[in-house]
C-alpha atoms as a PDB file:
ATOM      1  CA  UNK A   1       7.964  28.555 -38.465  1.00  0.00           C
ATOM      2  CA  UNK A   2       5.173  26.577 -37.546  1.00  0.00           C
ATOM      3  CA  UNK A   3       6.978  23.310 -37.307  1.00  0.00           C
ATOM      4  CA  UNK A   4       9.452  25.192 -35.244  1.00  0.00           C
ATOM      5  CA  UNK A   5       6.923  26.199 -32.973  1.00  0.00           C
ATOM      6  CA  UNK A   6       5.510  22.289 -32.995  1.00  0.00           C
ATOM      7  CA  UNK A   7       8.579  20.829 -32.459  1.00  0.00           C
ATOM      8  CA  UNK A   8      10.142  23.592 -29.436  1.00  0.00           C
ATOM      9  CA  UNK A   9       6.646  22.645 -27.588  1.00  0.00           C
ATOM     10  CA  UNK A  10       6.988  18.841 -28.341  1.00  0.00           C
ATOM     11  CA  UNK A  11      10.344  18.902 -26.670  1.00  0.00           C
ATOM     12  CA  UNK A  12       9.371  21.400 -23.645  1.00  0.00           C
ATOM     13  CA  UNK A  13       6.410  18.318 -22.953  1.00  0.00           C
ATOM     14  CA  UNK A  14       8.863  15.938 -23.047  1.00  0.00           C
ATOM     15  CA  UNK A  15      11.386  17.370 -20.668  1.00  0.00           C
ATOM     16  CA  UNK A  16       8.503  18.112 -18.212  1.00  0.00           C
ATOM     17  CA  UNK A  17       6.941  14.787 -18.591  1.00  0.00           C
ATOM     18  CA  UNK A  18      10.677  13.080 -17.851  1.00  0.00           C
ATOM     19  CA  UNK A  19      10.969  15.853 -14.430  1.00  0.00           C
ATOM     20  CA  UNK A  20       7.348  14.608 -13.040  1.00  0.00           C
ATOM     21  CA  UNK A  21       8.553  10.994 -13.864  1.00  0.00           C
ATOM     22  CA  UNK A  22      11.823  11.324 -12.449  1.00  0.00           C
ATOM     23  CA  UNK A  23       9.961  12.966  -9.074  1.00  0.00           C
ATOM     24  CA  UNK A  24       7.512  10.286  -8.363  1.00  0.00           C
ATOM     25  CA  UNK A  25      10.015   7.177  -9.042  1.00  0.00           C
ATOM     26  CA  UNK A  26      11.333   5.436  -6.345  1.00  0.00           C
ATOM     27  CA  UNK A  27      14.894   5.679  -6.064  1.00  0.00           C
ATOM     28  CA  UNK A  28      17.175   3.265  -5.437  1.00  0.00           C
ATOM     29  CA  UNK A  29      19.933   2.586  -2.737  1.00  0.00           C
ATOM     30  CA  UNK A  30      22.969   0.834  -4.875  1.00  0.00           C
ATOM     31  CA  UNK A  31      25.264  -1.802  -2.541  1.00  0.00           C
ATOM     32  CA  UNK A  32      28.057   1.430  -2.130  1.00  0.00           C
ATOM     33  CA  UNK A  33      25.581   3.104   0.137  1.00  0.00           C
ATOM     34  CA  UNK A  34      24.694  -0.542   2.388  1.00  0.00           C
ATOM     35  CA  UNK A  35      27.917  -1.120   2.977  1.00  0.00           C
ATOM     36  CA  UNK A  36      28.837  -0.920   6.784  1.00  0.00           C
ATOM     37  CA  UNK A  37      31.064  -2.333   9.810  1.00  0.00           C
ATOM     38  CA  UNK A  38      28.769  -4.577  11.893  1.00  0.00           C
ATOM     39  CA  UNK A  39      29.616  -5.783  15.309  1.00  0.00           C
ATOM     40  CA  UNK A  40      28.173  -8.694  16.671  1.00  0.00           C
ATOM     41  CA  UNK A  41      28.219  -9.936  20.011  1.00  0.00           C
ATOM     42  CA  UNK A  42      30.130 -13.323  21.069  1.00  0.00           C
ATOM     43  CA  UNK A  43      29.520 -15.232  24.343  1.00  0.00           C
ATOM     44  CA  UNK A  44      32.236 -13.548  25.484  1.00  0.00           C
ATOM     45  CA  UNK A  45      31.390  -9.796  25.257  1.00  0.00           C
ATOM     46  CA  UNK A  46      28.132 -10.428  26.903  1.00  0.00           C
ATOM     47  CA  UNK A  47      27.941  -8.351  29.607  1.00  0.00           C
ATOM     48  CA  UNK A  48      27.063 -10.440  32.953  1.00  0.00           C
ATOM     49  CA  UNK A  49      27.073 -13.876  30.842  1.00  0.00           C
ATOM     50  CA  UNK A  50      24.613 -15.655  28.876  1.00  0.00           C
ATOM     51  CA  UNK A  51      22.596 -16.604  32.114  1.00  0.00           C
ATOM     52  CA  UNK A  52      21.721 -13.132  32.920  1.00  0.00           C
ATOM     53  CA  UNK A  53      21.591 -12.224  29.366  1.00  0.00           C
ATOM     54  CA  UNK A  54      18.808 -14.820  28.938  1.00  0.00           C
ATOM     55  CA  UNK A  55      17.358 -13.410  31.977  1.00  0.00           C
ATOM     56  CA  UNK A  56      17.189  -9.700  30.792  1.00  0.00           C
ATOM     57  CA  UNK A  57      15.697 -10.848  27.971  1.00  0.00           C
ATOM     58  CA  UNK A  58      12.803 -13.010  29.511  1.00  0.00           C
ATOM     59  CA  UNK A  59      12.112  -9.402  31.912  1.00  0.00           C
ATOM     60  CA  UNK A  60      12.294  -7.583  28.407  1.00  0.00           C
ATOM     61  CA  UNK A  61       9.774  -9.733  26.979  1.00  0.00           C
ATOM     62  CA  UNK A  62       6.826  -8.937  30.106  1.00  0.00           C
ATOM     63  CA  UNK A  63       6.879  -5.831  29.557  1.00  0.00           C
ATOM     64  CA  UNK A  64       6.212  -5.186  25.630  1.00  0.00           C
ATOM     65  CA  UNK A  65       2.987  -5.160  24.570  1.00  0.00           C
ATOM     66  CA  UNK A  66       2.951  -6.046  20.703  1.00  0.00           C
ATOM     67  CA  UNK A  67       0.436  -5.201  17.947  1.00  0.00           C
ATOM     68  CA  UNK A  68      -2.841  -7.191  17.118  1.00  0.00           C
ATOM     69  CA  UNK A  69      -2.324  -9.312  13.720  1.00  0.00           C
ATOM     70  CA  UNK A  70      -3.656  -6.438  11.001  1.00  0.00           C
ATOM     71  CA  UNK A  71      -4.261  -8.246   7.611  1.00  0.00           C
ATOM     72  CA  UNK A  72      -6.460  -6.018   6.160  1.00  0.00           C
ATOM     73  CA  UNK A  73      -4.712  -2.394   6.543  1.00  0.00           C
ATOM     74  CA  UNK A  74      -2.413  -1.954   3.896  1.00  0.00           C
ATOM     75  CA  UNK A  75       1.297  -1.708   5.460  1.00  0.00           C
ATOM     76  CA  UNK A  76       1.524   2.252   3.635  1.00  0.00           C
ATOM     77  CA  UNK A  77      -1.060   3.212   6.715  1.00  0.00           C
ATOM     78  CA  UNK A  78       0.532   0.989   9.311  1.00  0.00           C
ATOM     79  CA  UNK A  79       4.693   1.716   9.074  1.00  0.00           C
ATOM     80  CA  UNK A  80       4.715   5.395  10.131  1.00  0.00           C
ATOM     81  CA  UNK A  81       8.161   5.389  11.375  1.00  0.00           C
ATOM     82  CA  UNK A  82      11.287   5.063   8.981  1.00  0.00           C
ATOM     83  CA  UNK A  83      13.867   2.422  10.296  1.00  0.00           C
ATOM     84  CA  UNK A  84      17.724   3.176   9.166  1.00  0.00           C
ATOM     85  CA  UNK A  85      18.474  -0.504   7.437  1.00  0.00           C
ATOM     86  CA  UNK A  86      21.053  -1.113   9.261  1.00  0.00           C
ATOM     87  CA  UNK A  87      19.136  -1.027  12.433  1.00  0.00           C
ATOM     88  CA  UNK A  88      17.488  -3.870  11.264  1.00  0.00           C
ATOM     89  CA  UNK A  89      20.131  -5.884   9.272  1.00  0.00           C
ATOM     90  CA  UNK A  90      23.148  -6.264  12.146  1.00  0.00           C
ATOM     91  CA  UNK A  91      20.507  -7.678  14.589  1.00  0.00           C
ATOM     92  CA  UNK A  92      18.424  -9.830  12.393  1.00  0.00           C
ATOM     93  CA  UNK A  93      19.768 -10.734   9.646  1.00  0.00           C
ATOM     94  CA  UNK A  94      22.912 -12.515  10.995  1.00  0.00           C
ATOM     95  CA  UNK A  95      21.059 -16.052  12.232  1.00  0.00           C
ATOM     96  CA  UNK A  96      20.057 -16.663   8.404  1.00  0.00           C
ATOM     97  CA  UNK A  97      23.594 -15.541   7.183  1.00  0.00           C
ATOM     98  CA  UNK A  98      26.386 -17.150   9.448  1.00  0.00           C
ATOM     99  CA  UNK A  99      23.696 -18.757  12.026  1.00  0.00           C
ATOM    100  CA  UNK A 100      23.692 -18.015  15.349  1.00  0.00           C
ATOM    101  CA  UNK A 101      24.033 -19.151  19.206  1.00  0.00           C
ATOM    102  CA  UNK A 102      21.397 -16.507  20.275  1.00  0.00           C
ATOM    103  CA  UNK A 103      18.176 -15.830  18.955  1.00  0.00           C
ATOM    104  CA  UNK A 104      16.000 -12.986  18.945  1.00  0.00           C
ATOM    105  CA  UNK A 105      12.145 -13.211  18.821  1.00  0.00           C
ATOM    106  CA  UNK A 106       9.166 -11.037  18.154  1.00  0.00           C
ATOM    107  CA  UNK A 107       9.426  -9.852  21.512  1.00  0.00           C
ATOM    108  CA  UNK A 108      12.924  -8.425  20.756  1.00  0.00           C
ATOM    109  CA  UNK A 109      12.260  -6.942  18.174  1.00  0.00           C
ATOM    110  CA  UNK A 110       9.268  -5.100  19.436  1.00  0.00           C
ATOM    111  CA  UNK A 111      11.327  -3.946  22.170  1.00  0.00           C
ATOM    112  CA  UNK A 112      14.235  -3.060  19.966  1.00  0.00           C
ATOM    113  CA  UNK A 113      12.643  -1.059  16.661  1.00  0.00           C
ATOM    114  CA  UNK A 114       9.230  -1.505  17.670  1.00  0.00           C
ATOM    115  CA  UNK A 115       6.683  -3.645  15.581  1.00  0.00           C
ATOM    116  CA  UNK A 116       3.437  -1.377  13.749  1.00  0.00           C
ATOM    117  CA  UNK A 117       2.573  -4.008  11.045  1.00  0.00           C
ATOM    118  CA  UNK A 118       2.101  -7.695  11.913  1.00  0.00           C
ATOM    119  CA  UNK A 119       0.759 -10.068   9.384  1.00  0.00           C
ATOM    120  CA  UNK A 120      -0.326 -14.120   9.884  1.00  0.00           C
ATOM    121  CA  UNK A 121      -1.406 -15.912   7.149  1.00  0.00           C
ATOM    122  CA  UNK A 122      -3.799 -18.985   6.222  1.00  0.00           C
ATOM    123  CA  UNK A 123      -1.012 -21.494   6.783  1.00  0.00           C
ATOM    124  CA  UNK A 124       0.262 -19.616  10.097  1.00  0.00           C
ATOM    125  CA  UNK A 125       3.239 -17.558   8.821  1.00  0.00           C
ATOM    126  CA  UNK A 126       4.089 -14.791  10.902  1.00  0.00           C
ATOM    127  CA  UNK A 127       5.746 -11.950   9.748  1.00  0.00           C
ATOM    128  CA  UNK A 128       6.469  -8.128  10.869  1.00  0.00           C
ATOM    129  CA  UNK A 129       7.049  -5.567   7.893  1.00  0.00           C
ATOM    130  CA  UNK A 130       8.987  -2.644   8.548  1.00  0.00           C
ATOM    131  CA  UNK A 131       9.681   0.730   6.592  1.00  0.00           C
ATOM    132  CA  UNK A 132      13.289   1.513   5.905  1.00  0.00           C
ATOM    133  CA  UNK A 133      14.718   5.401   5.665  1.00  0.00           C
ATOM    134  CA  UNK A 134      17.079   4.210   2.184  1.00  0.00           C
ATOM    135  CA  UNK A 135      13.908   3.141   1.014  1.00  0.00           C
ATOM    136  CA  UNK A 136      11.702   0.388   0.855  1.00  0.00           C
ATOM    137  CA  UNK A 137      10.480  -2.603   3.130  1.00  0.00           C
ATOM    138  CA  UNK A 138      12.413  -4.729   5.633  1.00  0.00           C
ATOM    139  CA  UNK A 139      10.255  -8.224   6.498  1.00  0.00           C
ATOM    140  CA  UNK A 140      11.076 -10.573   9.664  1.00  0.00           C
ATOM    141  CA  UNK A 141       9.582 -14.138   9.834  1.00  0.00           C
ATOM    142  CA  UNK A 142       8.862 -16.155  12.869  1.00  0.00           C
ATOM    143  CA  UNK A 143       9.010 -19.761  13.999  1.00  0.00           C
ATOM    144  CA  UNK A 144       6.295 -21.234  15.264  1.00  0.00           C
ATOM    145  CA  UNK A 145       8.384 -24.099  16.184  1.00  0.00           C
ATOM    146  CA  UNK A 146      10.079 -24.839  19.287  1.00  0.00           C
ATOM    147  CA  UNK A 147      13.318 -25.650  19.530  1.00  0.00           C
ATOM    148  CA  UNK A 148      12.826 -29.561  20.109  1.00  0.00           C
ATOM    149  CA  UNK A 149      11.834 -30.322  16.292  1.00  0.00           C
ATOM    150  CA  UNK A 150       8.031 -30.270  17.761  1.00  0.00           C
ATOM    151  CA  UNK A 151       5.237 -27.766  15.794  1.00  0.00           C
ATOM    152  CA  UNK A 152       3.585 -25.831  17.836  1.00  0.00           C
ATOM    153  CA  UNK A 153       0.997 -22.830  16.779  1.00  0.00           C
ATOM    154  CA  UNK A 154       1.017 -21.424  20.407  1.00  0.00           C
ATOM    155  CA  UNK A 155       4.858 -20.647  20.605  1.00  0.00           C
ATOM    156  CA  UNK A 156       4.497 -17.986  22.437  1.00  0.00           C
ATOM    157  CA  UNK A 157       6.369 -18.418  25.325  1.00  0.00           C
ATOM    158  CA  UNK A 158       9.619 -18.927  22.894  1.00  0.00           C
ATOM    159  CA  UNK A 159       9.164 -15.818  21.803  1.00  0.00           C
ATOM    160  CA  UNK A 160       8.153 -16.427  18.445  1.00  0.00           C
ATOM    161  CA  UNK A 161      12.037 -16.672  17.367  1.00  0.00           C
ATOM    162  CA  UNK A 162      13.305 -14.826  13.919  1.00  0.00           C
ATOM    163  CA  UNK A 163      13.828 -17.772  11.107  1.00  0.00           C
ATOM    164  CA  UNK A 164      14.299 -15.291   8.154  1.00  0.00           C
ATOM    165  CA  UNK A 165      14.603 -11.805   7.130  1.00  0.00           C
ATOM    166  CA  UNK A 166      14.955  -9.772   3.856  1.00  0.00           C
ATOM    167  CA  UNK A 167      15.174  -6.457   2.837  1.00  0.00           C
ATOM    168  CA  UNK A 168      13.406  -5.397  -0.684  1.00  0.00           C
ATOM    169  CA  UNK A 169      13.825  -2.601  -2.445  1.00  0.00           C
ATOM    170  CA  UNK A 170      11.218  -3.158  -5.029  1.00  0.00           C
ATOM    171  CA  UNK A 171       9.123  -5.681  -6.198  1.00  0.00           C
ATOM    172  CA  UNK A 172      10.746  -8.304  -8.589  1.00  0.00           C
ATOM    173  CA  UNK A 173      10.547 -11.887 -10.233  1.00  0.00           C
ATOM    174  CA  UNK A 174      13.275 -14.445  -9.883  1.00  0.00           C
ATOM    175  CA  UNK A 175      14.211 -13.464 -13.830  1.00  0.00           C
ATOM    176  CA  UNK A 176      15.554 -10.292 -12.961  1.00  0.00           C
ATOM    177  CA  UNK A 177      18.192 -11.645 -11.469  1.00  0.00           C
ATOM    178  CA  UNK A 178      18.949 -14.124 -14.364  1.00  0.00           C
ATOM    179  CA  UNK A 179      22.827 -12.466 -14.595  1.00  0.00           C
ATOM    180  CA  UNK A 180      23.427 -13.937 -10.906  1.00  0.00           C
ATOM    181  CA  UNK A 181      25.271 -17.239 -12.687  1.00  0.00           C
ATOM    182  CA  UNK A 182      28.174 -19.270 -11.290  1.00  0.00           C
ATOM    183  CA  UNK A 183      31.135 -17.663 -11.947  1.00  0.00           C
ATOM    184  CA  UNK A 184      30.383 -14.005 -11.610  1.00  0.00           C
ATOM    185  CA  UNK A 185      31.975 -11.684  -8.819  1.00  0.00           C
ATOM    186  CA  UNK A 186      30.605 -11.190  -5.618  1.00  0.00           C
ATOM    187  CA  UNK A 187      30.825  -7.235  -6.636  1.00  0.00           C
ATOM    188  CA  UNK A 188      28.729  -7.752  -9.269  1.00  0.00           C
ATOM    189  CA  UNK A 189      26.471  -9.762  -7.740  1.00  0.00           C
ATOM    190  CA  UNK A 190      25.897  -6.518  -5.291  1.00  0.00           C
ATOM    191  CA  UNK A 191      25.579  -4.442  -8.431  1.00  0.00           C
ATOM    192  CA  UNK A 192      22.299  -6.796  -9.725  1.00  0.00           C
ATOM    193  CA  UNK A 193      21.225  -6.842  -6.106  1.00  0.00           C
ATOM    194  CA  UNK A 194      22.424  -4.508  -3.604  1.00  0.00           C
ATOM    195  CA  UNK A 195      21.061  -6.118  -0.582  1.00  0.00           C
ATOM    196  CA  UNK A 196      23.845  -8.469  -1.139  1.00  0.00           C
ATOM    197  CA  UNK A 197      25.799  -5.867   0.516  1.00  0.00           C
ATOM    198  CA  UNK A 198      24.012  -6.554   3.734  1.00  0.00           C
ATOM    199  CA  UNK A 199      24.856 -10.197   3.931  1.00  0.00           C
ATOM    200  CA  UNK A 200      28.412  -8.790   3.342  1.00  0.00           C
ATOM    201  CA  UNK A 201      28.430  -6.969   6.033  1.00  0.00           C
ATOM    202  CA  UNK A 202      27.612 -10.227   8.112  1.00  0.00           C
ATOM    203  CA  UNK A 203      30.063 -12.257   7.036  1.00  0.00           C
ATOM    204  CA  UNK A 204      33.245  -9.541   7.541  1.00  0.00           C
ATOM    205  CA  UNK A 205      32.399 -10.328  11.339  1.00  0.00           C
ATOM    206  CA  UNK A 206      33.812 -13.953  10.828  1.00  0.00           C
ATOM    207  CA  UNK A 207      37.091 -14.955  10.407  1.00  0.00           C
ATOM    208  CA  UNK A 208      36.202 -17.625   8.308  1.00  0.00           C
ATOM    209  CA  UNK A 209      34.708 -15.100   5.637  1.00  0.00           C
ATOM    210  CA  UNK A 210      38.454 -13.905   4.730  1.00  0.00           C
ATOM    211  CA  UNK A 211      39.499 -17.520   4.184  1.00  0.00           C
ATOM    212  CA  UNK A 212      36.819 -18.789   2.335  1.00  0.00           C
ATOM    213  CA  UNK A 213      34.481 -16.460   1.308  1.00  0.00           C
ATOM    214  CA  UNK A 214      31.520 -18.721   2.084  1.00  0.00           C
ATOM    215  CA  UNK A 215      28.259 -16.116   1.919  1.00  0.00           C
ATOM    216  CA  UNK A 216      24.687 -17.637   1.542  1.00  0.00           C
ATOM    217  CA  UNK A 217      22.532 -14.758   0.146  1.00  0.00           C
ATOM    218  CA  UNK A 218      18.797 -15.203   0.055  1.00  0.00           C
ATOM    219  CA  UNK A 219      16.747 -12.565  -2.256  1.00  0.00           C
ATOM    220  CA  UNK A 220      13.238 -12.666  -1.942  1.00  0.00           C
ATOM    221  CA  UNK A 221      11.223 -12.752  -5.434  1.00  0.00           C
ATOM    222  CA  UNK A 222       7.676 -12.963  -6.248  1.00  0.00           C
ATOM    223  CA  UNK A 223       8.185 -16.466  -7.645  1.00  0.00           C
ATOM    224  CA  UNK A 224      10.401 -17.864  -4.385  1.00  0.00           C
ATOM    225  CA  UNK A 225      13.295 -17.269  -2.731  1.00  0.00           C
ATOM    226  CA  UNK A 226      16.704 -16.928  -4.687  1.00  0.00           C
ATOM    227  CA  UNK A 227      18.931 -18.399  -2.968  1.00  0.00           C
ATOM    228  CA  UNK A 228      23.012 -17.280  -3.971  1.00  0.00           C
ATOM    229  CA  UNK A 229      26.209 -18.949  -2.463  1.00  0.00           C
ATOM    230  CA  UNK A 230      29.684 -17.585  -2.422  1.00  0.00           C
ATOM    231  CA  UNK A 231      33.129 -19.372  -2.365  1.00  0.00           C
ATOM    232  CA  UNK A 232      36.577 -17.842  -3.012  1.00  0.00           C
ATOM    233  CA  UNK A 233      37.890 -19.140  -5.577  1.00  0.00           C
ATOM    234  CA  UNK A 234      41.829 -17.885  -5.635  1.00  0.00           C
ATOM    235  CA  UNK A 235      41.840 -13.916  -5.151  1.00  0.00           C
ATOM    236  CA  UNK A 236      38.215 -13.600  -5.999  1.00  0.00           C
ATOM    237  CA  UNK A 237      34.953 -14.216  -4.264  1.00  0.00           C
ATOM    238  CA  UNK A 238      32.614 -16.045  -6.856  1.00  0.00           C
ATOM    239  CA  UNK A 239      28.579 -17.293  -6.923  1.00  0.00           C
ATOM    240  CA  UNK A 240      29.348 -21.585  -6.773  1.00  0.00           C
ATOM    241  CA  UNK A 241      25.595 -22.028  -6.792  1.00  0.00           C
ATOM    242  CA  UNK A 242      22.012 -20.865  -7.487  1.00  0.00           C
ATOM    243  CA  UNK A 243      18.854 -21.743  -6.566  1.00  0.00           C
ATOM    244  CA  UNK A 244      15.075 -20.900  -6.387  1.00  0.00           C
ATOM    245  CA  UNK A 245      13.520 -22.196  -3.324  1.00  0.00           C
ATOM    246  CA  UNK A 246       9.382 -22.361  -3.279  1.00  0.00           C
ATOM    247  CA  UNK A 247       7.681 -20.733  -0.987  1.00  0.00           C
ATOM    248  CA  UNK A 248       6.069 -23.789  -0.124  1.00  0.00           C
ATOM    249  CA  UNK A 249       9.320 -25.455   1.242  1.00  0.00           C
ATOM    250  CA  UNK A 250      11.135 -22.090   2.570  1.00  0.00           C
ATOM    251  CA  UNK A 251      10.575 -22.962   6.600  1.00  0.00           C
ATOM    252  CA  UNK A 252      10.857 -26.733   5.615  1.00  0.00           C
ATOM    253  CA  UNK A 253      14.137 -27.058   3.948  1.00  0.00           C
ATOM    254  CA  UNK A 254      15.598 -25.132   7.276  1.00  0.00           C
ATOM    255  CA  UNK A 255      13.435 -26.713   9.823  1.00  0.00           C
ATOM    256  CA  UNK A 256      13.963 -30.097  11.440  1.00  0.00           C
ATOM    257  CA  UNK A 257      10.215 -31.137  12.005  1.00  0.00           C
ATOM    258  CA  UNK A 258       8.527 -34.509  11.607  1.00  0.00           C
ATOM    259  CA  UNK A 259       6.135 -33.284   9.309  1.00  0.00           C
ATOM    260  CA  UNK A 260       6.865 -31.046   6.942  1.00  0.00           C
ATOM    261  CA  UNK A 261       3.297 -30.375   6.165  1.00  0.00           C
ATOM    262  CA  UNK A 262       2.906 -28.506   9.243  1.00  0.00           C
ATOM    263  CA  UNK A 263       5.411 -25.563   8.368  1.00  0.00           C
ATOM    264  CA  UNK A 264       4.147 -22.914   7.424  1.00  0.00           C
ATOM    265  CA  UNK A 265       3.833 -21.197   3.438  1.00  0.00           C
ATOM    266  CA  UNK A 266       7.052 -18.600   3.111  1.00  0.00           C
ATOM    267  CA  UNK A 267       5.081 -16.283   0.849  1.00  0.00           C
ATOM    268  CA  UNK A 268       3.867 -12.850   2.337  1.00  0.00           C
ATOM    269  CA  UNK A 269       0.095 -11.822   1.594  1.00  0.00           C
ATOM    270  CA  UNK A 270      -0.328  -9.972  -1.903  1.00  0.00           C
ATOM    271  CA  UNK A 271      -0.837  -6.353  -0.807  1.00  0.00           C
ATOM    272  CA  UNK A 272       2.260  -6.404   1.207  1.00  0.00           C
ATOM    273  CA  UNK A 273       5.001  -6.328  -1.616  1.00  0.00           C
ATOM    274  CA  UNK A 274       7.297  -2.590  -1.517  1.00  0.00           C
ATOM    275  CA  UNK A 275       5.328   0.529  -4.111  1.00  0.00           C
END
């Protein structure tokens, strides 16, 4: 009777312990629920032509007022507002997936979905980090390049333009993702690492996807940046190539500079990785 009594209140603990775990555990979005029709704008749907466009945007830009550079208060304090991901994604994440004939800056994105948490490090990365409503963090980087090829820490009146962006749901070495080897679906890759799905989304705006399947997807680790391609390969869409990029060499395997000493570090500061 007594080892009844031991084990009925052995297995009550249990199945309260596994409710209070299950409560305070993140949960995770899976690819299914990132998966969305994007539309992005061509020179040709711009409303009063790339001129005026241009000009809007400059006007935009005088009127925003953006956050000091905060690299002490921890990003839980600063993001108050939940962004949907998708908010975030069709805008920014489209230069870095198919590239891109206009480019959006700090400015823009202040104006757009407003900017609470800006970060600069030692080696002058700039970076904006962004709470998302599915859960976990959303991260933009910024040149601080101009457009000539020519470094330049006081970029400002470019507008500090977007070089990267990734979306994390948690925090993760490059090992996790061990699975993602050539060969394997694009469907699984989304499975391993459903912000796949967002890069997916990208690439359905080009007619070229649908031929070739071509998708560069870049997941963000705490050893470097994981960098995925895509080719169809007959019916299928398959991972042709893997690689882990340093953060060291991030902005200078993209960017065209003489030296490539003077780009910055691609690795965000320590206390800024998702719970």
């Amino acid at each position: 009777m007594i080892a009844l009594k031991k084990l009925t209140i052995f297995l009550l603990a249990t199945f309260c312990a596994m409710i209070l775990f299950s409560s305070c555990s993140p949960s995770f979005v899976s690819f299914n629920d990132l998966a969305a029709d994007y539309t992005l704008p061509t020179p040709e749907t711009i409303d009063g032509g790339l001129e005026q466009a241009y000009l809007k945007q400059q006007e935009r830009r005088t009127n925003i007022v953006l956050p000091p550079v905060d690299n002490t208060t921890p990003w839980q304090e600063l993001c108050t507002q939940e962004i949907d991901v998708h908010a975030l994604s069709e805008p920014y994440l489209s230069y870095l997936a198919i590239g891109s004939w206009w480019r959006e800056g700090l400015w823009d994105v202040a104006a757009n979905v407003g900017v609470e948490c800006l970060r600069e490090t030692e080696s002058g990365l700039l970076y904006s980090i962004h709470r998302v409503k599915q859960g976990g963090l959303f991260y933009i980087f910024y040149d601080q390049v101009v457009e000539t090829g020519r470094y330049d820490a006081n970029a400002r009146e470019w507008g500090y333009p977007i070089a990267f962006s990734f979306y994390l749901q948690k925090k993760e070495n490059s090992t996790a993702f061990a699975a993602l080897t050539p060969g394997i679906s694009l469907e699984r890759v989304k499975a391993i690492a459903p912000s796949a799905q967002l890069t997916e989304n990208i690439c359905k705006t080009q007619p070229e996807y649908s031929k070739k399947g071509e998708m560069i997807i870049d997941l963000y680790c705490t050893d470097g940046i994981l960098r995925v391609i895509t080719q169809k390969q007959g019916e299928e869409i398959l991972v042709v190539q893997k690689e882990l990029i340093p953060f060291e060499s991030l902005f200078a395997k993209r960017l065209i500079v003489p030296d490539k000493s003077l780009c910055p570090n691609g690795e965000i500061l320590p206390m800024d990785w998702p719970e």
